[in-house]
N, C-alpha and C. Protein backbone atom coordinates (compact mmCIF):
# COMPACT_ATOMS: atom_id res chain seq x y z
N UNK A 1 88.46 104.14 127.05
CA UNK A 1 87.80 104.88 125.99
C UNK A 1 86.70 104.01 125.39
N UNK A 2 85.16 104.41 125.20
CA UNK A 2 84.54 103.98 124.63
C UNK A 2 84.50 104.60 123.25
N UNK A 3 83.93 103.39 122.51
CA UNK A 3 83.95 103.68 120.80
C UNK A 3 82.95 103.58 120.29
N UNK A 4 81.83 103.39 119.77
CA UNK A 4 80.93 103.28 118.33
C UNK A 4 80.85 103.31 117.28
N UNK A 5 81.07 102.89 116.53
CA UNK A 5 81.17 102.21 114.99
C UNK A 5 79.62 102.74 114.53
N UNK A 6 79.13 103.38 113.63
CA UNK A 6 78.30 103.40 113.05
C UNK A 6 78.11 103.02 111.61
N UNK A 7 77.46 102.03 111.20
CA UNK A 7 77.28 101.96 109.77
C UNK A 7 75.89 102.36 109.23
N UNK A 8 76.07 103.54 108.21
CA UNK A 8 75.05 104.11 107.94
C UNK A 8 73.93 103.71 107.47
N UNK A 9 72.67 104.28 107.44
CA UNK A 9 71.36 103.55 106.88
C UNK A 9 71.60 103.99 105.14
N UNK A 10 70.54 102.67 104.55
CA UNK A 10 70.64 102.48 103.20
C UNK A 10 71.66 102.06 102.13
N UNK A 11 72.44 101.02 103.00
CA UNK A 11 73.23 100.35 102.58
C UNK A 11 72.60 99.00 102.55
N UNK A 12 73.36 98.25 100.76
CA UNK A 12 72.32 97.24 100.62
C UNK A 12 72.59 95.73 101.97
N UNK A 13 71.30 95.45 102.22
CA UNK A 13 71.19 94.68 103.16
C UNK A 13 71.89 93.35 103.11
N UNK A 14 71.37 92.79 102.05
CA UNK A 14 72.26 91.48 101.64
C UNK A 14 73.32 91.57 101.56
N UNK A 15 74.14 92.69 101.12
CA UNK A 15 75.69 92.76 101.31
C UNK A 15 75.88 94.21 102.21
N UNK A 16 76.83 92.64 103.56
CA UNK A 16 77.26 93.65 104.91
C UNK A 16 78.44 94.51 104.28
N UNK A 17 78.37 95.69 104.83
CA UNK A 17 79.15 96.64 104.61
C UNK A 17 80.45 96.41 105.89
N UNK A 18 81.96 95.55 105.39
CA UNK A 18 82.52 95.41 106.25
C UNK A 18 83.89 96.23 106.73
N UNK A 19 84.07 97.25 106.96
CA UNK A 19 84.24 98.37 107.12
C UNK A 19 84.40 98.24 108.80
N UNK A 20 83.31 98.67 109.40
CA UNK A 20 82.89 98.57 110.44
C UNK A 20 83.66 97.40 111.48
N UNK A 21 83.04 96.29 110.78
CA UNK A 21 83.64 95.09 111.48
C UNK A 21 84.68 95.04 111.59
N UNK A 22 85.57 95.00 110.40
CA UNK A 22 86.77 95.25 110.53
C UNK A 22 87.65 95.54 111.27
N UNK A 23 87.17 97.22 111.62
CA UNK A 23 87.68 98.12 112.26
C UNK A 23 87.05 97.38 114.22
N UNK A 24 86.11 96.90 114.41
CA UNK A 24 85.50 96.97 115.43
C UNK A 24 86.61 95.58 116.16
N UNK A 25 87.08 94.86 115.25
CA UNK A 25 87.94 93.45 115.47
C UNK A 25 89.26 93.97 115.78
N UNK A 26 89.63 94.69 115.14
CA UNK A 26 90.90 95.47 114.94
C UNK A 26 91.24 96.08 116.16
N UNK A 27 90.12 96.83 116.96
CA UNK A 27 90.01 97.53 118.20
C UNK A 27 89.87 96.64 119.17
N UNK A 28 88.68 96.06 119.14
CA UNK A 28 89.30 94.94 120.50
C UNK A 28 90.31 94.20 120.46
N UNK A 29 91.68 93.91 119.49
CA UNK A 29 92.26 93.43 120.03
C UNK A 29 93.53 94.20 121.15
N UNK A 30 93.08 95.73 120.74
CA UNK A 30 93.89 96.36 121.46
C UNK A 30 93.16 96.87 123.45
N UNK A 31 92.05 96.00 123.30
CA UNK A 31 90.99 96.60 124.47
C UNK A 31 90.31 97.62 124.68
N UNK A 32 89.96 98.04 123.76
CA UNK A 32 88.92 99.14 123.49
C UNK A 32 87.34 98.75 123.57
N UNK A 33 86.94 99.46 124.11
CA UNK A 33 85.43 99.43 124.19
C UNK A 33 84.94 99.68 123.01
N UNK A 34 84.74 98.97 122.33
CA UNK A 34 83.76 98.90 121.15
C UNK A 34 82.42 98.09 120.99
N UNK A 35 81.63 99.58 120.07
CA UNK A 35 80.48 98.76 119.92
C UNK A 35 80.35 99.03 118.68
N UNK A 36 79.10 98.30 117.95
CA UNK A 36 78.91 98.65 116.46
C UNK A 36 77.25 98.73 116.06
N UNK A 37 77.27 99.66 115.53
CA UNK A 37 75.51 99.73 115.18
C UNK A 37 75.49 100.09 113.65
N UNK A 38 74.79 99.11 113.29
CA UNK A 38 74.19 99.44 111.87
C UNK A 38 72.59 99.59 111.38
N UNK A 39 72.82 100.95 111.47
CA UNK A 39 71.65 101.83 111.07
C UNK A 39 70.97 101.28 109.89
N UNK A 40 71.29 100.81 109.21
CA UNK A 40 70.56 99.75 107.87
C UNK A 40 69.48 98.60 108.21
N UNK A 41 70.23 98.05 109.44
CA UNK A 41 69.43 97.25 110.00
C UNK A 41 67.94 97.52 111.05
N UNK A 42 68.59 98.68 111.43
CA UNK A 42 67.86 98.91 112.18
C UNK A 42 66.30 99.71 111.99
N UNK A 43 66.81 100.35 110.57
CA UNK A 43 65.43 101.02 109.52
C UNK A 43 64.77 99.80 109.28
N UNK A 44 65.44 99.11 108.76
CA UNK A 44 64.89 97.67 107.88
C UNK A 44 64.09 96.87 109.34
N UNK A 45 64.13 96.76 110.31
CA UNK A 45 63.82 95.91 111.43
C UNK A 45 62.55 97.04 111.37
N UNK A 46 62.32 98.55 112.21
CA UNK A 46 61.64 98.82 112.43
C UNK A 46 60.45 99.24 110.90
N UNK A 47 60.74 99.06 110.10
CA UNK A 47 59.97 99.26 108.96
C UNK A 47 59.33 98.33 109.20
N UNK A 48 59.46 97.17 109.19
CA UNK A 48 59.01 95.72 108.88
C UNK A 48 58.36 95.10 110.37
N UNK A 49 58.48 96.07 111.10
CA UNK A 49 57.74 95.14 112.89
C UNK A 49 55.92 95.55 112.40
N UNK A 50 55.46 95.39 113.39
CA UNK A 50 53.89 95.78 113.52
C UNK A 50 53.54 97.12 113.47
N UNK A 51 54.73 98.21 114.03
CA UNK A 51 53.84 99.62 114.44
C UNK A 51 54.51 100.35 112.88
N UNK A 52 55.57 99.06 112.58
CA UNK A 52 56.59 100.44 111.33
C UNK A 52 55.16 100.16 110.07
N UNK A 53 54.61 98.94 110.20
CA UNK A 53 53.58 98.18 109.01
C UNK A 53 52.45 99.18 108.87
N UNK A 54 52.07 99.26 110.42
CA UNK A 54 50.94 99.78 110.72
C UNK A 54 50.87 101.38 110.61
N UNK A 55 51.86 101.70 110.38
CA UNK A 55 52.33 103.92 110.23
C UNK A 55 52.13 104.08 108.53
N UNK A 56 52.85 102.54 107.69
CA UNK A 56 52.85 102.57 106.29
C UNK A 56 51.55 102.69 106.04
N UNK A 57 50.80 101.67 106.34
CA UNK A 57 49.52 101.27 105.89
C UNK A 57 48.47 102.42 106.40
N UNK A 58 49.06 103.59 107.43
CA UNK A 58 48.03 104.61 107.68
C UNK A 58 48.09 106.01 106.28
N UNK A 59 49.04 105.84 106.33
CA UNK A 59 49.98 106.78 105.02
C UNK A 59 48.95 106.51 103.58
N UNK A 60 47.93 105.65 103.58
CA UNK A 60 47.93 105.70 102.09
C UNK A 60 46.30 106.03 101.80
């Protein structure tokens, strides 16, 4: 069985939301396919690259 963990976007960045992890540690020790994605990070990464800068800076 595969798994995915999602942790939602707009959760504050500096503090990990550990929930997820938790649960994702918890599962592999039973051998589960787990993965984990946090959508917080992943807004925050593409906001902040060149094309997320460059979409803001067309916006205004």
């Amino acid at each position: 069985m595969k798994i995915l963990l999602i942790t939602p976007p707009m959760t504050q960045l500096n503090t990990p939301y550990p929930a997820t992890a938790y649960l994702t540690g918890f599962l592999k020790q039973y051998d589960y396919a787990v993965t984990q994605l946090d959508l917080a990070i992943d807004v925050f990464l593409n906001m902040v690259s060149r094309t997320g800068l460059e979409a803001i800076y067309d916006q205004r």
